[in-house]
Every structure is written in C-alpha cells, then in structure tokens.
N, C-alpha and C. Protein backbone atom coordinates (compact mmCIF):
# COMPACT_ATOMS: atom_id res chain seq x y z
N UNK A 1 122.13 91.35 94.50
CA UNK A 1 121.40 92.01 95.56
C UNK A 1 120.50 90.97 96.25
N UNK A 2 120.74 91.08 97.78
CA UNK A 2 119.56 90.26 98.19
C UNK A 2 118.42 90.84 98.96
N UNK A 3 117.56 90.36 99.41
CA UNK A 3 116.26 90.89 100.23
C UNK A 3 116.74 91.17 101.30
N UNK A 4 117.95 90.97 102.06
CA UNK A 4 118.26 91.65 103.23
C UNK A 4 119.06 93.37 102.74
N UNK A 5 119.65 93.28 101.48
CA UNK A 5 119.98 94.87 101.20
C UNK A 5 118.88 95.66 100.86
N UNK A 6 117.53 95.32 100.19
CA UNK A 6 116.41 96.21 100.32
C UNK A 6 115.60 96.16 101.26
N UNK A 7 115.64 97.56 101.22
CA UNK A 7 114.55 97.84 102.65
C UNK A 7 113.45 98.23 102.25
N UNK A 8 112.55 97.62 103.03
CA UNK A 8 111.30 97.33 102.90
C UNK A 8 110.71 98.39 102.64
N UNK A 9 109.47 98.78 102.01
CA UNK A 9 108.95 100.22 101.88
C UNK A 9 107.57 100.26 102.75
N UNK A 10 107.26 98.92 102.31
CA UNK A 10 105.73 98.79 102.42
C UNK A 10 105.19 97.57 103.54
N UNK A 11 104.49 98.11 104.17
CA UNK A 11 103.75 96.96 104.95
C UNK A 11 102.77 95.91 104.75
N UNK A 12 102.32 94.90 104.74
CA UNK A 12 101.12 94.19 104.76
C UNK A 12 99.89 94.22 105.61
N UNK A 13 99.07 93.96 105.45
CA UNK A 13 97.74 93.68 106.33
C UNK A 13 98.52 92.94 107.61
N UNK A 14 98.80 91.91 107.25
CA UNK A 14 99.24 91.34 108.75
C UNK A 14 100.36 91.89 109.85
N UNK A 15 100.92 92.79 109.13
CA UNK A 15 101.76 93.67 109.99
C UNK A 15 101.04 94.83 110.56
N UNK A 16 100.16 95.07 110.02
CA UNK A 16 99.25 96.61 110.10
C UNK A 16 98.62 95.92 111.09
N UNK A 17 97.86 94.76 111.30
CA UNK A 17 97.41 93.83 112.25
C UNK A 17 98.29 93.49 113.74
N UNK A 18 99.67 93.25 113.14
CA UNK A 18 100.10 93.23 114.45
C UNK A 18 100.76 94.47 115.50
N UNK A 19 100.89 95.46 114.38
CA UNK A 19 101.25 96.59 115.10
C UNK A 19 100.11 97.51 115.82
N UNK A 20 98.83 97.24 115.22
CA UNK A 20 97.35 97.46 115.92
C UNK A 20 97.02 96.78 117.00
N UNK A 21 97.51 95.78 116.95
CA UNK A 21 96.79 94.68 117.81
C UNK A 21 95.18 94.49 117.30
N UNK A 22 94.79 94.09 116.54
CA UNK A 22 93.80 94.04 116.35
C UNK A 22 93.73 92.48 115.20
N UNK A 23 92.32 92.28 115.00
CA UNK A 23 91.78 90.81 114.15
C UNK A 23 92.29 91.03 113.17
N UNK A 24 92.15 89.83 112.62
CA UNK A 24 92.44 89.73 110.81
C UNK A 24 91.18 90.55 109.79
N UNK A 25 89.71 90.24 110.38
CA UNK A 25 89.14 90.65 110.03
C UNK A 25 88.76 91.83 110.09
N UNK A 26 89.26 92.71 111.10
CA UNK A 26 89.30 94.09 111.54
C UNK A 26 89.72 94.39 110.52
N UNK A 27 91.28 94.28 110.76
CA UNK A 27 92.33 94.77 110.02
C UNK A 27 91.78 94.68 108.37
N UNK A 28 91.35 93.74 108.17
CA UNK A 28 90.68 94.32 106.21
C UNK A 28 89.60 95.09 106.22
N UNK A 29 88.70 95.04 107.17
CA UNK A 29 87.53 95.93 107.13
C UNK A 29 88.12 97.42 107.20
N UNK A 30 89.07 97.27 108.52
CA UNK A 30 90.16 99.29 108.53
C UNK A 30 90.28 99.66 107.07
N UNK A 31 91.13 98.71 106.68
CA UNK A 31 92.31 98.51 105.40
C UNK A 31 91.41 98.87 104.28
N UNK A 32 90.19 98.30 104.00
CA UNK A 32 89.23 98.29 102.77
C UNK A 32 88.36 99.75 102.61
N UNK A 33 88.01 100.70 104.18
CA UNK A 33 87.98 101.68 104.67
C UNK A 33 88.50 102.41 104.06
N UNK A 34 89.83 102.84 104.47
CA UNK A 34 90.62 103.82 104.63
C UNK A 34 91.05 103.58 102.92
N UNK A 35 91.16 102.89 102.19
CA UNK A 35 91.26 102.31 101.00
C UNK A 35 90.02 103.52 100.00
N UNK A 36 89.24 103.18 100.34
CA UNK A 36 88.08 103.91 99.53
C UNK A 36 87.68 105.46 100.43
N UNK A 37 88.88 105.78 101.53
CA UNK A 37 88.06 107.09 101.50
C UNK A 37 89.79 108.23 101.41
N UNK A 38 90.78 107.19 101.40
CA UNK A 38 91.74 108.04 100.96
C UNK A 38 92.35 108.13 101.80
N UNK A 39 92.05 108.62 103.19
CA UNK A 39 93.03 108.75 104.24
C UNK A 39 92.48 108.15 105.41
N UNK A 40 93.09 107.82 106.56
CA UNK A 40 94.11 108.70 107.02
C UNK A 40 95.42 108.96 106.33
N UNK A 41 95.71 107.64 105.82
CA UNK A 41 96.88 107.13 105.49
C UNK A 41 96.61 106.63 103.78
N UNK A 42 98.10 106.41 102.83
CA UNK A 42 97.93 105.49 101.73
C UNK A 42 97.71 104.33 102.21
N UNK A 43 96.82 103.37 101.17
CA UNK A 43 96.56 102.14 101.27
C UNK A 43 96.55 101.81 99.66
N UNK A 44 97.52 101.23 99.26
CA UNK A 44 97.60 100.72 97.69
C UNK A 44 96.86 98.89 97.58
N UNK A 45 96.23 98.70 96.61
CA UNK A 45 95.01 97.51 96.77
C UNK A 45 95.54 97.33 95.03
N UNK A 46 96.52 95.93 95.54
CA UNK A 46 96.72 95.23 94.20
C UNK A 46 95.92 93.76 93.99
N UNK A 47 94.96 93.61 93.28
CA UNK A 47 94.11 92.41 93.47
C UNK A 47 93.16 92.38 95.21
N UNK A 48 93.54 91.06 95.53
CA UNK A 48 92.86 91.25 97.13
C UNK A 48 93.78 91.95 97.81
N UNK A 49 95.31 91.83 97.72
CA UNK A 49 96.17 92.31 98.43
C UNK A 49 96.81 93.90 98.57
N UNK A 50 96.46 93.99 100.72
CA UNK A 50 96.83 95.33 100.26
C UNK A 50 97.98 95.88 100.87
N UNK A 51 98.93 96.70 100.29
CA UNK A 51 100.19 97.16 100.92
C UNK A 51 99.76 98.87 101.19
N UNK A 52 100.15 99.02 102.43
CA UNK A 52 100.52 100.57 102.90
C UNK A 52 101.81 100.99 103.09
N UNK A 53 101.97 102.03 102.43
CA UNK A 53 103.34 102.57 102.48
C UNK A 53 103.93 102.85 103.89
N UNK A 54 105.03 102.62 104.30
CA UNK A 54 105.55 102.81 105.56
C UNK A 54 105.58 103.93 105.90
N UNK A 55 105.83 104.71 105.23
CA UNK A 55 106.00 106.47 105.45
C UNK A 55 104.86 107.24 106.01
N UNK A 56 103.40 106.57 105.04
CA UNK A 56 102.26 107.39 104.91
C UNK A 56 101.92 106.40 106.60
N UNK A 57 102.10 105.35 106.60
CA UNK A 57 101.40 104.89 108.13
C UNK A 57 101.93 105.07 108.89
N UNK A 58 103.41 105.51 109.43
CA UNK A 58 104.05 105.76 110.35
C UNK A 58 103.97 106.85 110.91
N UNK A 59 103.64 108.01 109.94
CA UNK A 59 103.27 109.46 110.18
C UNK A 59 101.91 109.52 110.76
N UNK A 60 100.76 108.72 110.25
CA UNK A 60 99.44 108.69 110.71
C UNK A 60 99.97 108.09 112.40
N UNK A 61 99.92 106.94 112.58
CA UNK A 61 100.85 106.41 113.95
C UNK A 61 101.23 107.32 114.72
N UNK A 62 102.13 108.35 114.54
CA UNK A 62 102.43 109.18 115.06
C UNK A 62 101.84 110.62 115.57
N UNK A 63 101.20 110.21 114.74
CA UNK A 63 100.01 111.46 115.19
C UNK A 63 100.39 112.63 114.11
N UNK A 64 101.37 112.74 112.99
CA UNK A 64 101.82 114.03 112.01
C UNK A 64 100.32 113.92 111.15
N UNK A 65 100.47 114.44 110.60
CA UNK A 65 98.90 115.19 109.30
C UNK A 65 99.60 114.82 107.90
N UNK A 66 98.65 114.24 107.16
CA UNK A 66 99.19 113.50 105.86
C UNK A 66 98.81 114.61 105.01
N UNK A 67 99.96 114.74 103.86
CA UNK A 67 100.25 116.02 103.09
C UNK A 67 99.19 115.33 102.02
C-alpha cells in the first residue's frame, strides 16, 4: 500500500491556514481555541501538533451544525 491509496482523513494547521487564508500564528491561536472549547469543529492535539478531522471541518466550512 502506498500514501497515494490512503486517503487522507485529517488536516494540518498549515492546511487549515491555507484554506482560511489566514497567519501561522492565527491559525494556532484559532486551532488552540477551538481545541479547549470543543467546537466548532474536532481539533485532536497530539504533542504540539494539531490534526482536524476532515469531516468535522468541512461541515463547520459549510455552514452544517456539528452533531
């Protein structure tokens, strides 16, 4: 199996960054946010690094209501 047959689940800060358009430093201050209050969206925080699930941010993005 290679990394082009799995599909990605999860996003990074710097993608969450570029799909915002917004700073680096924004983007962890949002990220560290939304991290400690639960929503809008998941934000999973392994060490410094944080991944958001594609599902839970794409729906927020879209304007749907997180279950």
């Amino acid at each position: 199996m290679t990394d082009k047959d799995v599909e990605k689940k999860v996003y990074g800060a710097e993608e969450i960054q570029q799909i915002l358009g917004i700073g680096r430093s924004k983007v962890y201050l949002f990220l560290d946010e939304v991290y400690k209050k639960k929503e809008p969206f998941r934000v999973l925080k392994i060490g410094k690094c944080y991944r958001i699930p594609k599902g839970s941010f794409d729906r927020w993005l879209e304007g749907e209501a997180e279950e």
